[in-house]
Protein backbone atom coordinates (compact mmCIF):
# COMPACT_ATOMS: atom_id res chain seq x y z
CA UNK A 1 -9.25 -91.41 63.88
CA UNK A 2 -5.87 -90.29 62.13
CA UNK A 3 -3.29 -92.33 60.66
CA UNK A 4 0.22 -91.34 61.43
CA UNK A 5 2.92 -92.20 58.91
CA UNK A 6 6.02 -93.11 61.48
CA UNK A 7 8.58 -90.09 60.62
CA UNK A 8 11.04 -91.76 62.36
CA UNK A 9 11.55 -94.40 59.84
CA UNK A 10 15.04 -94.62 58.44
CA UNK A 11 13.40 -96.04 55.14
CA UNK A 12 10.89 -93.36 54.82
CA UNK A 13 12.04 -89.57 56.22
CA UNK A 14 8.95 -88.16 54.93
CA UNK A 15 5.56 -89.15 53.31
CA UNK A 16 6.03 -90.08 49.96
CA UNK A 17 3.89 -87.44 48.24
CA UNK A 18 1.90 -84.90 49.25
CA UNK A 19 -0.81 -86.78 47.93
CA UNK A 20 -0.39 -89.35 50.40
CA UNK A 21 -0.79 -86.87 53.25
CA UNK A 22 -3.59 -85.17 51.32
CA UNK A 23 -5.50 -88.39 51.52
CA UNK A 24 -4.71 -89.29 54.76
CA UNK A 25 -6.34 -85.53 56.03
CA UNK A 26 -9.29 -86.14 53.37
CA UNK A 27 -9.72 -89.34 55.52
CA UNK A 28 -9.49 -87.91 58.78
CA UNK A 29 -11.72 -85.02 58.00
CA UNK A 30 -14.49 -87.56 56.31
CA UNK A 31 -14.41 -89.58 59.06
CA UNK A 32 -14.45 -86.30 61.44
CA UNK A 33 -17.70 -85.63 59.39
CA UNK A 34 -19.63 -88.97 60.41
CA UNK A 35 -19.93 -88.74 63.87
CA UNK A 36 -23.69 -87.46 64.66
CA UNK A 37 -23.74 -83.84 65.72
CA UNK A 38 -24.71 -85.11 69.03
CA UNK A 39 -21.26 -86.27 69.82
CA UNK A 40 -19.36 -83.68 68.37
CA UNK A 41 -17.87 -81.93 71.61
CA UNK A 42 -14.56 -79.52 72.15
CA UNK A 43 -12.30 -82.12 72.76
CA UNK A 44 -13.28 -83.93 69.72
CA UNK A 45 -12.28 -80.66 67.65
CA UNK A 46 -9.14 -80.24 69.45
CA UNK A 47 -8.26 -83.96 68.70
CA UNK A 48 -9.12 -82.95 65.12
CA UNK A 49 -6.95 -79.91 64.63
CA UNK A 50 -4.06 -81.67 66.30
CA UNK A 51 -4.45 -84.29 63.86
CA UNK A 52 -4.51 -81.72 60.71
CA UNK A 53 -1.57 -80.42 62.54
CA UNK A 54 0.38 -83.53 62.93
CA UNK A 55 -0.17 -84.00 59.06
CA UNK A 56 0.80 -80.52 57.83
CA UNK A 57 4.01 -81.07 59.48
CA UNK A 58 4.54 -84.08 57.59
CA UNK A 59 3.55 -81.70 54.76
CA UNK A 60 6.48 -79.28 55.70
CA UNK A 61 9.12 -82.61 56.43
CA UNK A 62 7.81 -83.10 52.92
CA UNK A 63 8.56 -80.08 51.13
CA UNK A 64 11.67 -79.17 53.12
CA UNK A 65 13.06 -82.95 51.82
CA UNK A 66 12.58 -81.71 48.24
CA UNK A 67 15.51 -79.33 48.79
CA UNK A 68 13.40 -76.13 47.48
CA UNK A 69 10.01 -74.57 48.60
CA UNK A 70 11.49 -71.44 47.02
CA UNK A 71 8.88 -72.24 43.81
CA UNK A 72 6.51 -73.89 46.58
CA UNK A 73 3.88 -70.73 46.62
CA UNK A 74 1.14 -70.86 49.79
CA UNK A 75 -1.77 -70.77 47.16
CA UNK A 76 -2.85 -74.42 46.33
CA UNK A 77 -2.37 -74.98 49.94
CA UNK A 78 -4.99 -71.46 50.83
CA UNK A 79 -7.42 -73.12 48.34
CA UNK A 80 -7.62 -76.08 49.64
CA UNK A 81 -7.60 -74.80 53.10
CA UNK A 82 -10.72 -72.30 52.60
CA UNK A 83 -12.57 -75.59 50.76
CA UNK A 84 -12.11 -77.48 54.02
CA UNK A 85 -13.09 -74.43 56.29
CA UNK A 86 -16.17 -74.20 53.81
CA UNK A 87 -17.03 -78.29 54.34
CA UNK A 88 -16.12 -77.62 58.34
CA UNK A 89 -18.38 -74.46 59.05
CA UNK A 90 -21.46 -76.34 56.79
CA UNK A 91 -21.19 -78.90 58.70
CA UNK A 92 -21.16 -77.83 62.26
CA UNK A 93 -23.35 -76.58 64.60
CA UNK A 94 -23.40 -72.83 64.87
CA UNK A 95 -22.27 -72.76 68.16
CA UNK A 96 -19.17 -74.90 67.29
CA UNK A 97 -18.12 -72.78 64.00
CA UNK A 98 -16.44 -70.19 65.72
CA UNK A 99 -14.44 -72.48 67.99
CA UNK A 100 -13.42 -75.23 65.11
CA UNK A 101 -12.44 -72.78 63.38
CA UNK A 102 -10.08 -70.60 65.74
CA UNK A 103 -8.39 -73.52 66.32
CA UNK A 104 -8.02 -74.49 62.80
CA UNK A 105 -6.29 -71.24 62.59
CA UNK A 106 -4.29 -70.97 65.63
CA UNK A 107 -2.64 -74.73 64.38
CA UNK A 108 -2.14 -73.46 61.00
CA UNK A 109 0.18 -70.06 62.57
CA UNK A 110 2.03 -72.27 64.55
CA UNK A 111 2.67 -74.98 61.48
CA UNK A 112 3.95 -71.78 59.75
CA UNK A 113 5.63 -70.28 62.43
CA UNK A 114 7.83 -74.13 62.44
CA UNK A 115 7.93 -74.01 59.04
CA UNK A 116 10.02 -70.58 59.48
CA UNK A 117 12.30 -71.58 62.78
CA UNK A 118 13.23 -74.62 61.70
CA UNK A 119 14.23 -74.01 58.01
CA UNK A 120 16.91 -76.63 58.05
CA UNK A 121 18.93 -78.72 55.34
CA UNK A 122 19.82 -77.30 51.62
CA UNK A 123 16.71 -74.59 52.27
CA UNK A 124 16.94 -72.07 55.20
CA UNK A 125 14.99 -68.92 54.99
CA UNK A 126 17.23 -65.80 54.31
CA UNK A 127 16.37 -61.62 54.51
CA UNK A 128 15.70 -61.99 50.43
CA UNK A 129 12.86 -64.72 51.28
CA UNK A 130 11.04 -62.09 53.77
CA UNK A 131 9.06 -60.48 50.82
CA UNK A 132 7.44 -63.79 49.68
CA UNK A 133 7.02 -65.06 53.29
CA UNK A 134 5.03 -62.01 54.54
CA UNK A 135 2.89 -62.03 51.37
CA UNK A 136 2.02 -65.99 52.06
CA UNK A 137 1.44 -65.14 56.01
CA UNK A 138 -1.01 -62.41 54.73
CA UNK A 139 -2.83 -64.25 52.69
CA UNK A 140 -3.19 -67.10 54.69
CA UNK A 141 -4.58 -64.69 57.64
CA UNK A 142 -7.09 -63.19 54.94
CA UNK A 143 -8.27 -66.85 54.75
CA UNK A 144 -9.30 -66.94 58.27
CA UNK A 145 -10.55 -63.36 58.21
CA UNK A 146 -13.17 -64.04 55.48
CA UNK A 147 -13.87 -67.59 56.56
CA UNK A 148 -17.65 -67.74 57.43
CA UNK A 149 -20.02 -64.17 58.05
CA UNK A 150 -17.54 -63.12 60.49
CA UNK A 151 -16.81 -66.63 62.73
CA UNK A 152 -13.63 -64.96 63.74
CA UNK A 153 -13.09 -61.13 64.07
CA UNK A 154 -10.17 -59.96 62.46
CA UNK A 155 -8.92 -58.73 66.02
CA UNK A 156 -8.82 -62.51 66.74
CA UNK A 157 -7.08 -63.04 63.68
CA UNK A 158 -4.12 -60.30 64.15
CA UNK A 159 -4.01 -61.08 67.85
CA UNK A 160 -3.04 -65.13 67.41
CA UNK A 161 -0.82 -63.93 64.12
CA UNK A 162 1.26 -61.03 66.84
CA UNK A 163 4.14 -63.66 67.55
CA UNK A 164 4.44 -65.19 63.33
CA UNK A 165 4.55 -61.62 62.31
CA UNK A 166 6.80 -60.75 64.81
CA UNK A 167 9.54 -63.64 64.08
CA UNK A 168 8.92 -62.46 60.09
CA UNK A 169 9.45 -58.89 60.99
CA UNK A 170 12.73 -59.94 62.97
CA UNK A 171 13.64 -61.61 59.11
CA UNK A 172 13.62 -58.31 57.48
CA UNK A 173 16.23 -57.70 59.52
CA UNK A 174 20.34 -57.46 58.98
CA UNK A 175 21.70 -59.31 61.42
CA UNK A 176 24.56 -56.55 62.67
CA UNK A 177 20.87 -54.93 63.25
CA UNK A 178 19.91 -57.63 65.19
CA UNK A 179 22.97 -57.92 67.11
CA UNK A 180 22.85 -54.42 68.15
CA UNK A 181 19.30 -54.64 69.76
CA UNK A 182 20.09 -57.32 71.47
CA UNK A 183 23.04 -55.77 73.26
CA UNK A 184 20.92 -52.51 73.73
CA UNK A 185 18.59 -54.63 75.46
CA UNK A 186 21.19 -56.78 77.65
């Protein structure tokens, strides 16, 4: 069902545009959308939000390639997440909503969560970043809260966000601050 551009390719580090891997979810999501309700089934899902996965971290090889997400804001990205959510939930049987959609979420944390850990090349997160990067986290978490009539309770919502917020909290941080709790704790 989903294409994979080869990210190991010397010729081609990264997608070539964001509108490549935009089509290549649009695809996967369409096609997704034609199998008869009958046959949609939790594995099926699962294989689905891996796949979104698999292509928002080509996203992120994407951006981080440009040399600057600093100007990169969350918001396109929320808009066009809550329009899929929107397609997903009509689409679905009740029953399935709630599931799809947790795990649409708890994909998207952990794509985010990379995003931050693994900051690498000519952009790496820093404490004057933290700001900007809680503000995007919290938005994108308001996404899931008011996805649907209430497919996923906001306790759901803060509960799979506990270890992102935690590693953005730990950002705030100065590091002689971080130092220090860690020998408290050794």
């Amino acid at each position: 069902m989903f294409q994979k551009w080869n990210s190991k390719s010397k010729t081609e580090p990264h997608a070539q545009s964001a509108m490549e891997i935009t089509k290549l979810a649009k695809e996967a999501v369409d096609n997704f959308f034609e199998i008869p309700a009958g046959g949609m089934c939790e594995d099926l899902i699962q294989d689905l939000s891996e796949g979104l996965e698999s292509l928002l971290q080509d996203y992120i090889s994407f951006v981080q390639s440009c040399g600057d997400v600093t100007n990169a804001c969350i918001h396109p990205a929320l808009r066009i997440l809550k329009q899929n959510l929107t397609l997903l939930t009509a689409i679905l049987t009740e029953q399935a909503q709630p599931l799809a959609v947790k795990e649409v979420m708890k994909a998207t944390f952990e794509v985010f969560l990379m995003v931050l850990l693994a900051s690498v090349g000519s952009r790496m997160f820093s404490r004057t970043d933290h700001d900007m990067i809680a503000e995007d986290f919290g938005n994108l978490k308001r996404v899931f809260c008011t996805c649907g009539e209430g497919l996923i309770a906001e306790e759901v919502v803060e509960k799979e966000a506990d270890v992102v917020e935690g590693v953005i909290a730990l950002m705030e941080q100065a590091t002689e601050q971080l130092v220090e709790d860690l020998s408290i704790i050794a």
